[in-house]
Protein backbone atom coordinates (compact mmCIF):
# COMPACT_ATOMS: atom_id res chain seq x y z
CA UNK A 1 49.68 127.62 205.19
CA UNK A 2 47.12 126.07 203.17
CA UNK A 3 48.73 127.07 200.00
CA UNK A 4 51.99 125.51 200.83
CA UNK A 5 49.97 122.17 202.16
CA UNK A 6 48.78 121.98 198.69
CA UNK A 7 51.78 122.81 196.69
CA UNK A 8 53.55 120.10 198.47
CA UNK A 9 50.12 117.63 197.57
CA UNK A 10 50.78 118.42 194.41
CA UNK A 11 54.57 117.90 194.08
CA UNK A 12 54.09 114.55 195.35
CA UNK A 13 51.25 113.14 193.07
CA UNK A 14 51.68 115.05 190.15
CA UNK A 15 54.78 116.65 188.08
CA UNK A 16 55.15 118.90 184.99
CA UNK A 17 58.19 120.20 182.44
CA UNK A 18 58.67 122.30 180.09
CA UNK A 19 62.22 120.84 177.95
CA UNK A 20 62.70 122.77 174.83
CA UNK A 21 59.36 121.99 172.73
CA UNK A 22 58.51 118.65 174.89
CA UNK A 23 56.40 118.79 177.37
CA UNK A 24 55.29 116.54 179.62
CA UNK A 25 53.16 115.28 183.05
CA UNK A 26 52.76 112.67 185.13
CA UNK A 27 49.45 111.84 187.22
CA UNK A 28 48.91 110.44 189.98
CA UNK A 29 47.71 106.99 188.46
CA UNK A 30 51.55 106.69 186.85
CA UNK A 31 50.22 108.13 183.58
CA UNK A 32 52.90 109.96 181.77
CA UNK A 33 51.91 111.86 178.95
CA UNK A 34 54.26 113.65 176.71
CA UNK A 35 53.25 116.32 174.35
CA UNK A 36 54.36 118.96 172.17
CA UNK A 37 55.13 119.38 168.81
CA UNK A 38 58.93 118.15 166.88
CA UNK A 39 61.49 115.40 168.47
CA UNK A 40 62.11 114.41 171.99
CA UNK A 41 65.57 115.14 172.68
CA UNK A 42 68.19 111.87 172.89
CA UNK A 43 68.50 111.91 176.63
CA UNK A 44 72.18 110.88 177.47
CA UNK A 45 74.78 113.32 178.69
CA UNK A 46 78.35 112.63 179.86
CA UNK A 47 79.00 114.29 183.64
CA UNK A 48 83.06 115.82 184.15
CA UNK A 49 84.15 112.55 184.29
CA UNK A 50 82.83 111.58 181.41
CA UNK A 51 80.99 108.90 182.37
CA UNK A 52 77.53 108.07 180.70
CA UNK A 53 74.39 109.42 183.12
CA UNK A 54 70.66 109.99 182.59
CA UNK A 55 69.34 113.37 181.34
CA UNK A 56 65.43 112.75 181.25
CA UNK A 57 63.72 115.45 182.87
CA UNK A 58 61.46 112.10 184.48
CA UNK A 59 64.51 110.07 185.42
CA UNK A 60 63.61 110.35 189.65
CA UNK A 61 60.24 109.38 189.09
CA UNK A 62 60.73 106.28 186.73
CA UNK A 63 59.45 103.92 189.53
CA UNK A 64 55.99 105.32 189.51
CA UNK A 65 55.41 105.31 185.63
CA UNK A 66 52.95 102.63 184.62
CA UNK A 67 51.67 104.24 181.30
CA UNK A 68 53.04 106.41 178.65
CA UNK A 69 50.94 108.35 176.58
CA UNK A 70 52.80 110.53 173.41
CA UNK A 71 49.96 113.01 171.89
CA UNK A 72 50.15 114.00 168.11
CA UNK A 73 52.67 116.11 166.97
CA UNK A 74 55.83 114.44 169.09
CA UNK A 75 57.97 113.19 165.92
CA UNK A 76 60.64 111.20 167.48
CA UNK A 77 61.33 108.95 170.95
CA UNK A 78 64.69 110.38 171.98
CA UNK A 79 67.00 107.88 173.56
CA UNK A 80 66.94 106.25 176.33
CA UNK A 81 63.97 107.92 177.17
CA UNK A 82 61.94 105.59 179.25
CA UNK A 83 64.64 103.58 179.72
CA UNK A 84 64.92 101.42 182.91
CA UNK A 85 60.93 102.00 183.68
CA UNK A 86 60.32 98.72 185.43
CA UNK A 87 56.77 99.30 186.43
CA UNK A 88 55.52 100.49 182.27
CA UNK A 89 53.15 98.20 181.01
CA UNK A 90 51.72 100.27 178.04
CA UNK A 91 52.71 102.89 175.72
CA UNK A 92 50.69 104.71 172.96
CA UNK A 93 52.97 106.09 170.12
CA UNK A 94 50.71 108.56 167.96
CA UNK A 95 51.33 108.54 163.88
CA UNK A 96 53.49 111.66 163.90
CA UNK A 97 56.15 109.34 165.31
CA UNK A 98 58.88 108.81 162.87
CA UNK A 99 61.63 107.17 164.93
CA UNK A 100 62.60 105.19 168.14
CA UNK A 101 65.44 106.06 169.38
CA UNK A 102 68.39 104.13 171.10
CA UNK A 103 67.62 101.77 174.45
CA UNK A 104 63.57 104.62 174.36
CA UNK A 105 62.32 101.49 176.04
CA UNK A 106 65.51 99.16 176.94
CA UNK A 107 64.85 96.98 180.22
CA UNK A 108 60.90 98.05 180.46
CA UNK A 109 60.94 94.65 181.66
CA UNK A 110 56.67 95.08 182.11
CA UNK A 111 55.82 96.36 178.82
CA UNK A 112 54.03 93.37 177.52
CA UNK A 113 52.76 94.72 174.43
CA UNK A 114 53.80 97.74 171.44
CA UNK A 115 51.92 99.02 168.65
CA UNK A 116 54.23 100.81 166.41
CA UNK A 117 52.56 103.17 164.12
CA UNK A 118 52.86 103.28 160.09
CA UNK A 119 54.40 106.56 160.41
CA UNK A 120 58.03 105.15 161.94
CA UNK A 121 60.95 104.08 159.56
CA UNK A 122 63.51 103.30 162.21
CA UNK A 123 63.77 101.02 165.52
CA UNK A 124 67.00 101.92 166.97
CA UNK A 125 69.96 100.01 168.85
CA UNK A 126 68.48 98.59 172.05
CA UNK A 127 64.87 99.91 171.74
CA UNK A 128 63.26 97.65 173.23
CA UNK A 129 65.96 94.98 174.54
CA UNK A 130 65.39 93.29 177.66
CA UNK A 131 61.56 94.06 177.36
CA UNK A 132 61.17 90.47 178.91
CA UNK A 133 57.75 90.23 179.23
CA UNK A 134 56.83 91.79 175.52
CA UNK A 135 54.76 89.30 174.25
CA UNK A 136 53.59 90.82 170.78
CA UNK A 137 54.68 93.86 168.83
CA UNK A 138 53.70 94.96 165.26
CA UNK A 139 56.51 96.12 162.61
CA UNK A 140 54.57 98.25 159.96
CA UNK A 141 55.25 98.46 156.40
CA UNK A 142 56.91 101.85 157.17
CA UNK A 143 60.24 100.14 158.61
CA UNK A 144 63.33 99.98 156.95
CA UNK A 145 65.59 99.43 159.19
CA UNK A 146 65.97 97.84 162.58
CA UNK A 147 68.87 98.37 164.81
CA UNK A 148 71.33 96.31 167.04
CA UNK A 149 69.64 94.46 170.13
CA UNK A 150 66.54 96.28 169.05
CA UNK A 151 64.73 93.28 170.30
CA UNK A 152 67.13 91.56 172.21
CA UNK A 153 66.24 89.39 175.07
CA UNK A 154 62.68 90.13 174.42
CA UNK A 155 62.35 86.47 175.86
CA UNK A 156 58.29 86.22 175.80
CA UNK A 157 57.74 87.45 172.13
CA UNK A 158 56.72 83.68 170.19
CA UNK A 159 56.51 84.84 166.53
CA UNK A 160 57.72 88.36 164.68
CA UNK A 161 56.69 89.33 161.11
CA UNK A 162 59.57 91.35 159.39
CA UNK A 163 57.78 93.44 156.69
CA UNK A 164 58.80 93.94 153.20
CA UNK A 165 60.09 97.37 153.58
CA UNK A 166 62.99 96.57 155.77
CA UNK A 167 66.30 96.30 153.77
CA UNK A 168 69.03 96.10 157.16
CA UNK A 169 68.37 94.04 160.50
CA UNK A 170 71.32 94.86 163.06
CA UNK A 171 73.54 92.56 164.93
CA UNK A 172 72.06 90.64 167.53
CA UNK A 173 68.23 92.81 166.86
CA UNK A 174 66.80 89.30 168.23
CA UNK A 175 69.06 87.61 170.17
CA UNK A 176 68.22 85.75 173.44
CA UNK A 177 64.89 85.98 172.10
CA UNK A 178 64.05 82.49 173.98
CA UNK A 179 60.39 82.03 173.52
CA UNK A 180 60.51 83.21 169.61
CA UNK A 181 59.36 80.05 167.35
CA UNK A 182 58.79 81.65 163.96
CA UNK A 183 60.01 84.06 161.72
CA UNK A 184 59.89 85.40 158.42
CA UNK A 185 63.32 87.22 156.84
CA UNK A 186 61.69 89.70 154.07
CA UNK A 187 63.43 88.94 150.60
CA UNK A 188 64.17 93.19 150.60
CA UNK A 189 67.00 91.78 153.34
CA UNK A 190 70.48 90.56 151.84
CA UNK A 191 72.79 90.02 155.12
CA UNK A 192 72.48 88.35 158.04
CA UNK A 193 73.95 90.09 160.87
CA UNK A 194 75.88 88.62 163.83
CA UNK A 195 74.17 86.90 166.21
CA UNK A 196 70.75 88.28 164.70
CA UNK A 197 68.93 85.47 166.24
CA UNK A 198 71.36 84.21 168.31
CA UNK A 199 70.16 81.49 171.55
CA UNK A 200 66.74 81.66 169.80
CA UNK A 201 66.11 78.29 171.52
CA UNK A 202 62.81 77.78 170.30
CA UNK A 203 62.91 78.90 166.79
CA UNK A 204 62.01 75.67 165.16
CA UNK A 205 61.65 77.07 161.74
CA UNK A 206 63.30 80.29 159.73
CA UNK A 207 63.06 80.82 156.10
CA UNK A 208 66.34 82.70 155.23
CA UNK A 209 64.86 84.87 151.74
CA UNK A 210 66.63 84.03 148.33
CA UNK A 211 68.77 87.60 147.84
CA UNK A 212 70.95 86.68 151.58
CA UNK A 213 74.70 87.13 150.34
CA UNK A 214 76.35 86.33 153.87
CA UNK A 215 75.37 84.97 157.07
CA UNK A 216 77.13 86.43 160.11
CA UNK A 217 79.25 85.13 163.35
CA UNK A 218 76.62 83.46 166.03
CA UNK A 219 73.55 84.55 163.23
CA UNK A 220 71.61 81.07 164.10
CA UNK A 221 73.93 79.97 166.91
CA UNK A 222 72.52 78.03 169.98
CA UNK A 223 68.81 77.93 168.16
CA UNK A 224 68.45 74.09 169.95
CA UNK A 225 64.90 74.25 168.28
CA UNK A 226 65.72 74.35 164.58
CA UNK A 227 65.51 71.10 162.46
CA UNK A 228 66.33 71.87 158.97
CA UNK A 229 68.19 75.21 157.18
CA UNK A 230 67.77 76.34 153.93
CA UNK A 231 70.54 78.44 152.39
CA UNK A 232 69.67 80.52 149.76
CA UNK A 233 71.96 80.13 146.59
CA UNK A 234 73.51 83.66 146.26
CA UNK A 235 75.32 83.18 150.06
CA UNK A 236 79.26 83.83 149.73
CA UNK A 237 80.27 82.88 153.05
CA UNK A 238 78.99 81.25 156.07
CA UNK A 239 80.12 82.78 159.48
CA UNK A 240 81.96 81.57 162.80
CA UNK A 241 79.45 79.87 165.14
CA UNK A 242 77.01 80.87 162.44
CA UNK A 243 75.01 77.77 163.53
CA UNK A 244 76.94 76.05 166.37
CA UNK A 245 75.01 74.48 169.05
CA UNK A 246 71.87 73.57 166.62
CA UNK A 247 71.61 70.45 167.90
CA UNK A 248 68.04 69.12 166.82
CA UNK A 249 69.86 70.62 162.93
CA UNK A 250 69.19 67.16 160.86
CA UNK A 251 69.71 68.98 157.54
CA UNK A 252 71.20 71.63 156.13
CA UNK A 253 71.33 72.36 152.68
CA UNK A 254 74.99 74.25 151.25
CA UNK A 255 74.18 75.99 147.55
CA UNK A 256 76.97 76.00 145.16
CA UNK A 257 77.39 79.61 145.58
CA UNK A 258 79.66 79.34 149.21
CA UNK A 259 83.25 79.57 149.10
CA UNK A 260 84.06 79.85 152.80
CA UNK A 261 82.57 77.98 155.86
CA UNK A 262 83.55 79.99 159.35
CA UNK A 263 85.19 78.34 162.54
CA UNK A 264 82.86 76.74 164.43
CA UNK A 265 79.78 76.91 161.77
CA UNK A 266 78.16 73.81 162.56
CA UNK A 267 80.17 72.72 165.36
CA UNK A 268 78.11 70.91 168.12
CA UNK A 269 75.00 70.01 165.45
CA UNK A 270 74.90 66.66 167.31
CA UNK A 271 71.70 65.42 165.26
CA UNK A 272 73.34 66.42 161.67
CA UNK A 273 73.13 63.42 159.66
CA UNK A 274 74.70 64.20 156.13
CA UNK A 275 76.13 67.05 154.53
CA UNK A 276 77.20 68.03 150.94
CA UNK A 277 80.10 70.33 150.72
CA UNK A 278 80.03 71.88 146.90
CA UNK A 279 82.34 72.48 144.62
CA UNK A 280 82.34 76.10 145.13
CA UNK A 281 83.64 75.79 148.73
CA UNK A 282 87.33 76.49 149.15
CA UNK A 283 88.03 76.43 152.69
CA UNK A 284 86.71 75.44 155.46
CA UNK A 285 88.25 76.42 159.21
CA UNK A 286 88.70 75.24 162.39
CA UNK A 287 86.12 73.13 164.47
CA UNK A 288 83.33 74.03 161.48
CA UNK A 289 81.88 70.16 161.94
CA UNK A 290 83.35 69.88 165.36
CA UNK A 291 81.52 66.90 167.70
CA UNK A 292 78.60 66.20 164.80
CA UNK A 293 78.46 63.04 166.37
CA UNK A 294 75.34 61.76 164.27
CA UNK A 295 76.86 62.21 160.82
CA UNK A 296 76.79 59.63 158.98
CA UNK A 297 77.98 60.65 155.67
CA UNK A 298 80.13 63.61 153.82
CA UNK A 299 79.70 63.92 150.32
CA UNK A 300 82.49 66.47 148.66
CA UNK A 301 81.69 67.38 145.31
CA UNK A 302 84.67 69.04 143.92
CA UNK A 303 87.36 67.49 142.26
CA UNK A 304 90.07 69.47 144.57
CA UNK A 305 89.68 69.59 148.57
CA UNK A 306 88.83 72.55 150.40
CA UNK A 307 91.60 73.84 152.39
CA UNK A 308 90.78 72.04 155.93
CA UNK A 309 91.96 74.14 158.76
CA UNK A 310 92.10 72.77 162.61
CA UNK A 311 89.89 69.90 163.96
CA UNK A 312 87.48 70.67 161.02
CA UNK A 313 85.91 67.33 161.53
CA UNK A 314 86.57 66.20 165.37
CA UNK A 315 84.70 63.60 167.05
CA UNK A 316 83.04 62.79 164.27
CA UNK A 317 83.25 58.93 163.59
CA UNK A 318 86.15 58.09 161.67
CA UNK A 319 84.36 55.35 159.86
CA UNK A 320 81.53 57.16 158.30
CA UNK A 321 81.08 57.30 154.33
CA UNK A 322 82.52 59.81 152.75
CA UNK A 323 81.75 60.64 149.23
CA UNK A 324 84.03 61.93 146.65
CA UNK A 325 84.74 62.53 143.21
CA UNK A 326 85.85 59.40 141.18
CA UNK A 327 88.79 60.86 139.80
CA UNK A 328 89.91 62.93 143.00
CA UNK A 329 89.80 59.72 145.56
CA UNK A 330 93.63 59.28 146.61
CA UNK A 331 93.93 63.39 146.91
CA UNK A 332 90.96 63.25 148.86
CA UNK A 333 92.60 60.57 151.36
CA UNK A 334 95.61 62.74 151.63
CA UNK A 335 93.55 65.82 152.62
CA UNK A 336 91.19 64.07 155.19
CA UNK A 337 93.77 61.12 156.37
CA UNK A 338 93.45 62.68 159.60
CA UNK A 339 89.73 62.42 159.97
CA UNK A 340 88.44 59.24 158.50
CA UNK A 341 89.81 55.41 157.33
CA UNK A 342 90.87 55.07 153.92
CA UNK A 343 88.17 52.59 153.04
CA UNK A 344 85.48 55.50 154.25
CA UNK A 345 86.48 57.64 151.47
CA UNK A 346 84.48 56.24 148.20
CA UNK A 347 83.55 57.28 144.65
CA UNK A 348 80.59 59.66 144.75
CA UNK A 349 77.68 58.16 142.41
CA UNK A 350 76.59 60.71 139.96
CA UNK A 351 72.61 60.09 139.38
């Protein structure tokens, strides 16, 4: 009888598995400690009706795990692995760690803070989103590339340092990252993803690096805290919502290199004061300056209108200057008749 008494002690405070060359335990303290040598497996599985379920040989005891401990050896963090664990507030990832794998840590909503070793290249889709209460996490060198809503709704991190090394950051990676103030784009990066920081409601300052071709749907959209933008002069095309809902946006700063302006871009940048539309831009579509109620002047500087699509300009004040060239005025009032009086539109001054 005392046997049994203390095999069922034991099943309660403390469990062990062996899953292919992973092993792992978990103490009685909420100490899970994974060890073995090669990847974790990617922990997803499909059940006969193929919907999505758990496979993690921990899944029924995810309530009691309060620290995570990966020994030497363990190469990869399979996905979804501690997914969901609501009570983890610290992990140790050893340097044999190469990868992170989809949603390892997604809603860990008490992990408050990640060290990620020099050993991993790749943060994958979801890794750490909803991690709510992460406050700091280091990106080494190693990185190249992090994935969709890697970060995402990470709403307590305040600054992040992108290093050099990464060359691709994924749709939304940072995204309803409300708290986040700062960040620095590596020049190695070239696109801007959708919604990459999108509702970043405190970013007050980003510096978008010189080699940025596009900049996606919803990339800056809803960041209420940012004053002035930047664009770099090799960006082609500027994407829908890119930056809609910036309202503290005063400036922004168009290079010669943009042909296209998405719907929406700027619309609802209620402190824009001016912009300058280049030469290079060809069309612009609907809503893109949409309810910039504090414009008070356009300056166009090609000789032929962009092609204006829907509402491009509404609610703006129809009796704001707009600049144009000298030679171009009367095909200028044709194009934006609709928007502004015909004593608004004036001959742009060359300096």
């Amino acid at each position: 009888m005392s046997k049994y008494l203390l095999f069922i002690f034991l099943a309660l405070f403390s469990f062990s598995a062996i899953h292919a060359e992973i092993e792992w335990t978990l103490s009685d303290d909420g100490t899970l400690t994974i060890s073995g040598t090669g990847d974790m497996l990617d922990y997803i599985t499909k059940n006969e009706n193929g919907k999505i379920c758990s496979s993690v040989p921990w899944d029924s005891q995810r309530e009691r795990i309060r620290k995570v401990i990966i020994e030497k050896e363990v190469t990869h963090i399979g996905n979804y692995a501690f997914r969901g664990c609501k009570g983890l507030k610290s992990v140790a990832i050893p340097n044999s760690v190469t990868s992170i794998g989809r949603c390892a840590f997604f809603h860990c909503v008490n992990l408050t803070s990640v060290k990620i070793p020099n050993s991993v290249t790749s943060i994958g889709r979801c890794a750490f989103d909803g991690c709510v209460n992460l406050t700091s996490v280091k990106i080494p060198d190693s990185v190249t590339s992090i994935g969709d809503f890697a970060f995402a709704g990470c709403q307590s991190l305040t600054s992040v340092m992108i290093p050099d090394s990464v060359t691709s950051i994924g749709n939304s990676a940072f995204s309803n990252c409300k708290g986040l103030t700062s960040v620095k784009i590596p020049n190695s990066v070239t696109s801007i993803g959708d919604c990459t920081f999108g509702d970043c409601q405190s970013l007050t300052s980003v510096m978008i690096p010189d080699f940025v071709t596009s900049i996606g749907n919803y990339a800056f959209g809803y960041c209420k805290g940012l004053t002035s933008v930047k664009i770099p002069n090799f960006v082609i095309s500027i994407g829908a919502h890119a930056f809609e809902g910036c309202e503290n946006l005063i400036s922004i700063t168009i290079p010669n290199s943009v042909k296209s302006i998405g719907i929406h871009a700027f619309a609802g940048c209620s402190g824009l004061i001016s912009v300058t539309i280049p030469n290079s831009v060809t069309s612009i579509s609907d809503f893109a300056f949409y309810e910039c109620k504090a414009l008070t002047s356009i300056t166009f500087e090609g000789n032929t209108p962009p092609e204006l699509w829907n509402n491009v300009f509404g609610g703006v004040n129809k009796s704001i200057s707009v600049y144009v060239p000298a030679n171009s005025i009367e095909v200028y009032k044709k194009a934006l008749g609709y928007y502004f009086e015909e004593t608004s539109i004036q001959a742009l001054q060359h300096k």
